[in-house]
Protein backbone atom coordinates (compact mmCIF):
# COMPACT_ATOMS: atom_id res chain seq x y z
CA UNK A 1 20.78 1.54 2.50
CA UNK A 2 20.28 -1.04 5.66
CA UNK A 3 19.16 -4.08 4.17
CA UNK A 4 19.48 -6.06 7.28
CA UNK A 5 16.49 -8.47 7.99
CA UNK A 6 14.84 -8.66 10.83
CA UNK A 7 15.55 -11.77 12.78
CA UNK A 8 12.14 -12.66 13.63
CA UNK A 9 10.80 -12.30 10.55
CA UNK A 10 13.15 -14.89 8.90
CA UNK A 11 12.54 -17.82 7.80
CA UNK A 12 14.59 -20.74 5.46
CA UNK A 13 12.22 -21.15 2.55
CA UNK A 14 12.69 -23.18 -1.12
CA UNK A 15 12.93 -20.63 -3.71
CA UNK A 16 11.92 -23.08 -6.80
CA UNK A 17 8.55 -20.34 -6.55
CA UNK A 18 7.98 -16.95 -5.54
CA UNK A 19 6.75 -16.23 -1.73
CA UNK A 20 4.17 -14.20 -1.22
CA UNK A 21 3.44 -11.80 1.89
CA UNK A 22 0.41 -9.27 2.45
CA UNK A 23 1.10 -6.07 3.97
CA UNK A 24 -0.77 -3.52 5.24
CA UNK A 25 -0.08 -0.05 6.48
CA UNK A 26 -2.79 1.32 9.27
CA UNK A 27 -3.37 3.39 12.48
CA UNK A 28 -5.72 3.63 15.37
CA UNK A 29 -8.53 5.08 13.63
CA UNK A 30 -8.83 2.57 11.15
CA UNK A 31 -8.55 -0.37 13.52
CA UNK A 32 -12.15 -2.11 13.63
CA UNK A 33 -11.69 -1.52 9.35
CA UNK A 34 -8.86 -3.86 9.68
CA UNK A 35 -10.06 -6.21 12.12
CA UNK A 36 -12.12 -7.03 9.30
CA UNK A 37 -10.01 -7.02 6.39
CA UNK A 38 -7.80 -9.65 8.60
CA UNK A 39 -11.14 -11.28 9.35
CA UNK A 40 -11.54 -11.76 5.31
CA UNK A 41 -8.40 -12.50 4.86
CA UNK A 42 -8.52 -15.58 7.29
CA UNK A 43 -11.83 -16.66 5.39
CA UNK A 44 -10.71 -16.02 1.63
CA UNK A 45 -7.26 -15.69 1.23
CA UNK A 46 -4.57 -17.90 -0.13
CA UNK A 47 -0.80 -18.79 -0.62
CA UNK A 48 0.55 -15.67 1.34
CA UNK A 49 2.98 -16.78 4.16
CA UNK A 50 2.49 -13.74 6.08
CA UNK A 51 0.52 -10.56 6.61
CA UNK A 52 2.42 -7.64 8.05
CA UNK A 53 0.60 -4.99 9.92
CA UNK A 54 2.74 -2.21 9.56
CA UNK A 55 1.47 0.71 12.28
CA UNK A 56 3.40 3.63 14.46
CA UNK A 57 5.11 2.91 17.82
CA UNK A 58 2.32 4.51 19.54
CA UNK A 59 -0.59 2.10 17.92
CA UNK A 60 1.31 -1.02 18.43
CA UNK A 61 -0.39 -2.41 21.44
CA UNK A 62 -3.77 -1.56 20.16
CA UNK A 63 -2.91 -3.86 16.82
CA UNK A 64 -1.05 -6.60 18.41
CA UNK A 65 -4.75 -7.98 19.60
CA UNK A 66 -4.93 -9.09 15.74
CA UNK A 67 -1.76 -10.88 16.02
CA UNK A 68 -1.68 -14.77 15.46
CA UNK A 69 -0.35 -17.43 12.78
CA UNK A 70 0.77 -15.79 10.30
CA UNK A 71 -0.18 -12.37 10.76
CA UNK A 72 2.96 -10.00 12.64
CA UNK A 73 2.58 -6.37 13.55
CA UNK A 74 5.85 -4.68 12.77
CA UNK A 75 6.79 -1.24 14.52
CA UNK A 76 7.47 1.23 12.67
CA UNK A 77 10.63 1.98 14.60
CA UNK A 78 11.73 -0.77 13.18
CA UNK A 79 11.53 -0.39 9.42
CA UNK A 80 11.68 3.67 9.03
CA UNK A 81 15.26 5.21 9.41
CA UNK A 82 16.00 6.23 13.32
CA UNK A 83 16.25 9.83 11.69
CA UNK A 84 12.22 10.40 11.89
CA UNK A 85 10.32 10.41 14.67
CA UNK A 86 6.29 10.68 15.57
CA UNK A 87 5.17 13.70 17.69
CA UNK A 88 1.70 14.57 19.44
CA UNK A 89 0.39 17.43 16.75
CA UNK A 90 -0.22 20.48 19.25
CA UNK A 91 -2.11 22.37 16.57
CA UNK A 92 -4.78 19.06 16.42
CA UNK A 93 -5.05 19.54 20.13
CA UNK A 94 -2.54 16.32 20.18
CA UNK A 95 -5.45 14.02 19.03
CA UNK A 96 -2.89 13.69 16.17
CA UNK A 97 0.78 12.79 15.40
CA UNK A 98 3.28 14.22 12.81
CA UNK A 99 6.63 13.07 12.26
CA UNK A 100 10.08 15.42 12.31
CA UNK A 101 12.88 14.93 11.29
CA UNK A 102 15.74 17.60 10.14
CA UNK A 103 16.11 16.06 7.07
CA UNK A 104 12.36 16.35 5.34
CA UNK A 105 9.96 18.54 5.93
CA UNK A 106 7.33 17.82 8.33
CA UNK A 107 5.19 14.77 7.77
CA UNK A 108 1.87 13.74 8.22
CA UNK A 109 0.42 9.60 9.01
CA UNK A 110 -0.31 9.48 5.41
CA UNK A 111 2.92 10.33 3.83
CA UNK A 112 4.58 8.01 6.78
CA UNK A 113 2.14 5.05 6.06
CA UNK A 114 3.44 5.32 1.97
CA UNK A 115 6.72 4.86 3.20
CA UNK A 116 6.62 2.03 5.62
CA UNK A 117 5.38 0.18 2.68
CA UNK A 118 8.35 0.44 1.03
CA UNK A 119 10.97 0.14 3.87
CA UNK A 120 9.17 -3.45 4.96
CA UNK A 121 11.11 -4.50 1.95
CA UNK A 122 14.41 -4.03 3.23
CA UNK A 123 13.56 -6.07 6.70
CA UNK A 124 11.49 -9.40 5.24
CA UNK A 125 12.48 -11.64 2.78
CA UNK A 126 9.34 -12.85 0.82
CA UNK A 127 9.75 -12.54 -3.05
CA UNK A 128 6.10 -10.57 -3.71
CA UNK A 129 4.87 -7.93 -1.18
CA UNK A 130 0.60 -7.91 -2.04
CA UNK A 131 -0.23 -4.55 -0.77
CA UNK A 132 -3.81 -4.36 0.90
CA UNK A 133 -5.47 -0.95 2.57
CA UNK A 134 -7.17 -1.43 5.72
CA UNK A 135 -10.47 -0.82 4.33
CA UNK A 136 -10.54 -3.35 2.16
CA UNK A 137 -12.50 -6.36 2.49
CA UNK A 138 -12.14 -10.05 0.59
CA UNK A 139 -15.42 -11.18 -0.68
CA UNK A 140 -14.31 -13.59 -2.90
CA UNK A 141 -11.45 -16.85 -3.27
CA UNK A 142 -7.83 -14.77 -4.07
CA UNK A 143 -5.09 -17.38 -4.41
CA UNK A 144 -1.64 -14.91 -3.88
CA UNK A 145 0.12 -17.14 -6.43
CA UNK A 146 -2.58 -16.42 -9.71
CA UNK A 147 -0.78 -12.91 -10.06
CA UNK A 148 2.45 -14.82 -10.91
CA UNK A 149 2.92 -15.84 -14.32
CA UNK A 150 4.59 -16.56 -17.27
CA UNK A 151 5.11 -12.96 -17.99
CA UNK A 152 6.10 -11.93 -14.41
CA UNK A 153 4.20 -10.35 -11.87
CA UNK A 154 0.74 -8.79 -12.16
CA UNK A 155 1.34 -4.82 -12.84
CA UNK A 156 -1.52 -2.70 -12.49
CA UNK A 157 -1.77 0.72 -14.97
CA UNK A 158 -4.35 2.39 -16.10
CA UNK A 159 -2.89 3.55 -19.40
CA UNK A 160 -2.64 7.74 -19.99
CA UNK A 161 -4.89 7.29 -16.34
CA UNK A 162 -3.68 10.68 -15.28
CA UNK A 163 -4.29 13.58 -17.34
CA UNK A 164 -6.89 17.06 -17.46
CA UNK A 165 -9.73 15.38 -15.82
CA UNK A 166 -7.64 14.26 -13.08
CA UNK A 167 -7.23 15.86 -9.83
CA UNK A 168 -3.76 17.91 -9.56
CA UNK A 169 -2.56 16.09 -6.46
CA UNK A 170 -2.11 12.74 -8.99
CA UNK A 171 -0.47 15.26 -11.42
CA UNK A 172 2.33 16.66 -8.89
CA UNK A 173 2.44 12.97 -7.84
CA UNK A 174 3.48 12.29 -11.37
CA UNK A 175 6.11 15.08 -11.22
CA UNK A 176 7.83 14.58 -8.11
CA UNK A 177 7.93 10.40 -9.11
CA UNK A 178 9.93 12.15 -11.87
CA UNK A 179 12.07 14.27 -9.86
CA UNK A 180 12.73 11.41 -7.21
CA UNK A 181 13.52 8.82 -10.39
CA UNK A 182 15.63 10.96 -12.75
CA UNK A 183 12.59 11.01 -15.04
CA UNK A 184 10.38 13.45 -16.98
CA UNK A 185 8.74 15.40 -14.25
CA UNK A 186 5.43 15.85 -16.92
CA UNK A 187 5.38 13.44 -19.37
CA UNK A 188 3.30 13.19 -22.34
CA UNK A 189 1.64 10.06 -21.39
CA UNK A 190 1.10 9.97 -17.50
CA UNK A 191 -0.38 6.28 -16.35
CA UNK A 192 -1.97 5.39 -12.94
CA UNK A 193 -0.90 2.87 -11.00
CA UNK A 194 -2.72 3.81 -7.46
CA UNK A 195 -4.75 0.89 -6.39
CA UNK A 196 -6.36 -0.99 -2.96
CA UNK A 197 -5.02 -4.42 -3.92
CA UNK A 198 -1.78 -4.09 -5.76
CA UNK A 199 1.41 -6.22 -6.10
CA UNK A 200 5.12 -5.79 -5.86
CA UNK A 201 8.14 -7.52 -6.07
CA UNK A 202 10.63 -6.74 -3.01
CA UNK A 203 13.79 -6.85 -4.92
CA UNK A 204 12.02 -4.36 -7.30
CA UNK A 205 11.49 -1.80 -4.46
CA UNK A 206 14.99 -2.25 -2.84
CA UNK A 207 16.33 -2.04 -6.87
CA UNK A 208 14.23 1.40 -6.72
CA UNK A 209 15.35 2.38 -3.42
CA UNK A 210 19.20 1.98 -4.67
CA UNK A 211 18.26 3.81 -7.68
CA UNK A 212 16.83 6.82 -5.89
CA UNK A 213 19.69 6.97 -3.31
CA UNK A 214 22.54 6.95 -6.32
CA UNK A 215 20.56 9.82 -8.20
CA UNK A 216 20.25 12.10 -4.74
CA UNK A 217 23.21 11.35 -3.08
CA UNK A 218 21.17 10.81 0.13
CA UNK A 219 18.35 8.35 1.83
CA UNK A 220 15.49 7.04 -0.39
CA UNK A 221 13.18 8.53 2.29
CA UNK A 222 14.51 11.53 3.12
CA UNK A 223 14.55 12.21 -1.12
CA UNK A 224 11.13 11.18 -1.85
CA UNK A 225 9.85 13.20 1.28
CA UNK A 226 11.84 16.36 0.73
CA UNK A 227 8.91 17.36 -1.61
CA UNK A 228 6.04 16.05 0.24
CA UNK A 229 3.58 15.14 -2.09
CA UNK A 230 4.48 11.51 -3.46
CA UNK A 231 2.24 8.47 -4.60
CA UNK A 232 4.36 4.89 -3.41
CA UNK A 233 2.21 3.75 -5.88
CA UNK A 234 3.09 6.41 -8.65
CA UNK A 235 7.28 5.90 -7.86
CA UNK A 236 6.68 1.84 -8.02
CA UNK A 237 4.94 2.24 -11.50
CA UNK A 238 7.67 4.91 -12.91
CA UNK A 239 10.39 2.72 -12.32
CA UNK A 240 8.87 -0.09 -13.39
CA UNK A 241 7.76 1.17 -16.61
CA UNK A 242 10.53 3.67 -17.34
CA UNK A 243 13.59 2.48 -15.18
CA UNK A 244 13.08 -1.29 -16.04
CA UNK A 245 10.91 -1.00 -19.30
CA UNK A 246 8.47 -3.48 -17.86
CA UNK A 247 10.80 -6.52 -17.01
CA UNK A 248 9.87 -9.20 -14.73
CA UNK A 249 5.77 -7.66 -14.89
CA UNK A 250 3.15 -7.96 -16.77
CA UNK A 251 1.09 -5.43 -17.43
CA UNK A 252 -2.98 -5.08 -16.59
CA UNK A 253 -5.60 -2.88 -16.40
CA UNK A 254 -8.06 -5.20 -14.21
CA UNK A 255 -8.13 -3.89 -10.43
CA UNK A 256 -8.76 -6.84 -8.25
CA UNK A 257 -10.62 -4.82 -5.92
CA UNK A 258 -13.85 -2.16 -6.67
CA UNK A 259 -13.67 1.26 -4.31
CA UNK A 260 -15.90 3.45 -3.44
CA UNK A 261 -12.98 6.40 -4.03
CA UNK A 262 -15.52 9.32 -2.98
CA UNK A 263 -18.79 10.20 -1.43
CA UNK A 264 -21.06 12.21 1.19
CA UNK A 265 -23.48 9.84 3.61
CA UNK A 266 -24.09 7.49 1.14
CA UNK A 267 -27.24 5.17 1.87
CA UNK A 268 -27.98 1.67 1.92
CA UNK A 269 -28.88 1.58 -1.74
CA UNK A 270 -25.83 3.65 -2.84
CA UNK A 271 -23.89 1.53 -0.86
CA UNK A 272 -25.64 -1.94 -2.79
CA UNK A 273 -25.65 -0.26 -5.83
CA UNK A 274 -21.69 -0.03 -5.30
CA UNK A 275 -21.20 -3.48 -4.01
CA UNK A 276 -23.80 -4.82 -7.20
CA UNK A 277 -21.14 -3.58 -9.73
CA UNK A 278 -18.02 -6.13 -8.28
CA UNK A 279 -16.60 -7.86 -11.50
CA UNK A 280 -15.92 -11.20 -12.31
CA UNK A 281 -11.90 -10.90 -11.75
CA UNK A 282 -12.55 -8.82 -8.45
CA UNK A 283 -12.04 -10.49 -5.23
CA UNK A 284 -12.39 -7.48 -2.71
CA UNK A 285 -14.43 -4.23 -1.54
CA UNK A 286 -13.10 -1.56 -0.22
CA UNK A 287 -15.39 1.87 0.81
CA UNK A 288 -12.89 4.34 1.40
CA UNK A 289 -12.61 4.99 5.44
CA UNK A 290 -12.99 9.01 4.42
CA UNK A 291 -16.08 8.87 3.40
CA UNK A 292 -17.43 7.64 7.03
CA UNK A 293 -19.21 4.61 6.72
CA UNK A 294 -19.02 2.42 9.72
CA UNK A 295 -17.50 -0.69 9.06
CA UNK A 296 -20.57 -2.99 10.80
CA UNK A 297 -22.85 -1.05 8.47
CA UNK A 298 -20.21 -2.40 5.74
CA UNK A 299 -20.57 -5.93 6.97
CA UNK A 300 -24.11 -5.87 7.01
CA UNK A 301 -24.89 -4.29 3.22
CA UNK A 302 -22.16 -7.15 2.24
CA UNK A 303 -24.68 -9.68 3.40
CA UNK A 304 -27.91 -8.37 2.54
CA UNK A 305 -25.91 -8.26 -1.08
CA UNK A 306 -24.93 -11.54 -0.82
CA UNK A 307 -21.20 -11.51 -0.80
């Protein structure tokens, strides 16, 4: 595994507490949603020395307009192995990419956005990687540092959060986190750890990463995408919980940020009624960019509400 930093991203910093980063994975469609996540950020955000955009080759330019102190886009390119490349999607009329490689199957932005987020931790060198979607937006004061305790670092799972209720995506998500860890592909008590606004620690993933590529004999990429449907989220929890039985985390069930997961065309008082239920310990919105809703329309509901 190349663990090599990248040189521009480096920078001599006193350990004597952790170092936070935010990082988010986008693309071109989702770009105004982000402009105003980073516009949040700017506003409410705390304690993070960075925020890494992480985006294909081809959507570079397009991001680097939200460049500026402390916020670096990072080409994919430069964080994925050279192995997998993006290609113009002939049966989406090339409006789309998907990337090849001979080693996995073919991949879409999706699965390729899951695993830049866990490659940035083999090129930066901050101690806690705060993962953020790009249609999330701040509402509230988040200081980076309050999910570092005594106990560790702030672990979201939703205990036995996956079982018959849940759709069977999470399920095979679940399984393959299994097959990629050396675990029980379906165990008895199956826990969610999928959120907007989540936490890791970077030696954590590249401890992960080693552990995957010892069990397969081959690239931590190549082995979680040889089966095509994974959860980073899912993989992170599993080896948390089950690798390192919990060390170094503590454990929660709180979600720092409330999501609108699913939805057709909801209206102005759906949308209200959503951003009316934001608990005390949540910090951030987030209306899935699926379901359509422009992100102006967003920003307006979020002042009419208030926040």
């Amino acid at each position: 595994m190349n663990t090599h930093v990248l040189p521009e991203l480096m920078e001599t910093v006193s350990r004597d507490r952790p170092v936070f980063a935010m990082v988010t994975a986008s693309h071109g469609p989702d770009f105004e949603r982000c402009r105003l996540l980073c516009e949040s950020m700017d506003r409410w955000v705390t304690g993070a020395r960075r925020h890494y955009l992480l985006v294909a080759g081809h959507d570079v330019d397009l991001f680097r307009q939200l460049e500026g102190p402390g916020r670096v886009v990072v080409d994919e390119r430069d964080v994925l192995p050279g192995w997998l490349h993006a290609f113009r999607d002939p049966s989406s009329l090339m409006r789309r990419h998907i990337w090849l490689s001979f080693r996995t199957p073919p991949l879409r932005g999706w699965h390729v956005q899951q695993m830049r987020r866990i490659a940035i931790a083999e090129k930066v060198d901050e101690d806690v990687l705060i993962y953020c979607d790009s249609d999330v937006i701040f509402v509230r004061p988040f200081d980076c540092s309050t999910l570092f305790g005594s106990g560790g670092l702030s672990f979201y799972r939703k205990t036995d959060g996956i079982g018959d209720g849940t759709p069977p995506t999470h399920r095979q998500w679940v399984a393959n986190a299994g097959h990629a860890l050396g675990l029980e592909r379906h165990p008895v008590h199956a826990h969610d750890y999928i959120a907007t606004l989540i936490a890791w620690q970077r030696e954590t993933v590249l401890g992960m990463c080693r552990h995957i590529e010892m069990l397969h004999g081959r690239h931590w990429a190549a082995a979680i995408a040889a089966r095509r449907h994974f959860s980073e989220c899912i993989l992170y929890g599993r080896y948390v919980d089950e690798v390192l039985t919990g060390t170094g985390h503590a454990r929660t069930q709180e979600r720092l940020c409330r999501v609108m997961w699913n939805g057709q065309a909801p209206d102005d008082d759906d949308i209200l009624g959503f951003l009316s239920g934001l608990e005390p310990h949540q910090v951030a919105v987030a209306i899935q960019s699926f379901i359509g809703v422009d992100p102006q329309r967003v920003l307006s509901l979020l002042a009419r509400a208030g926040l």
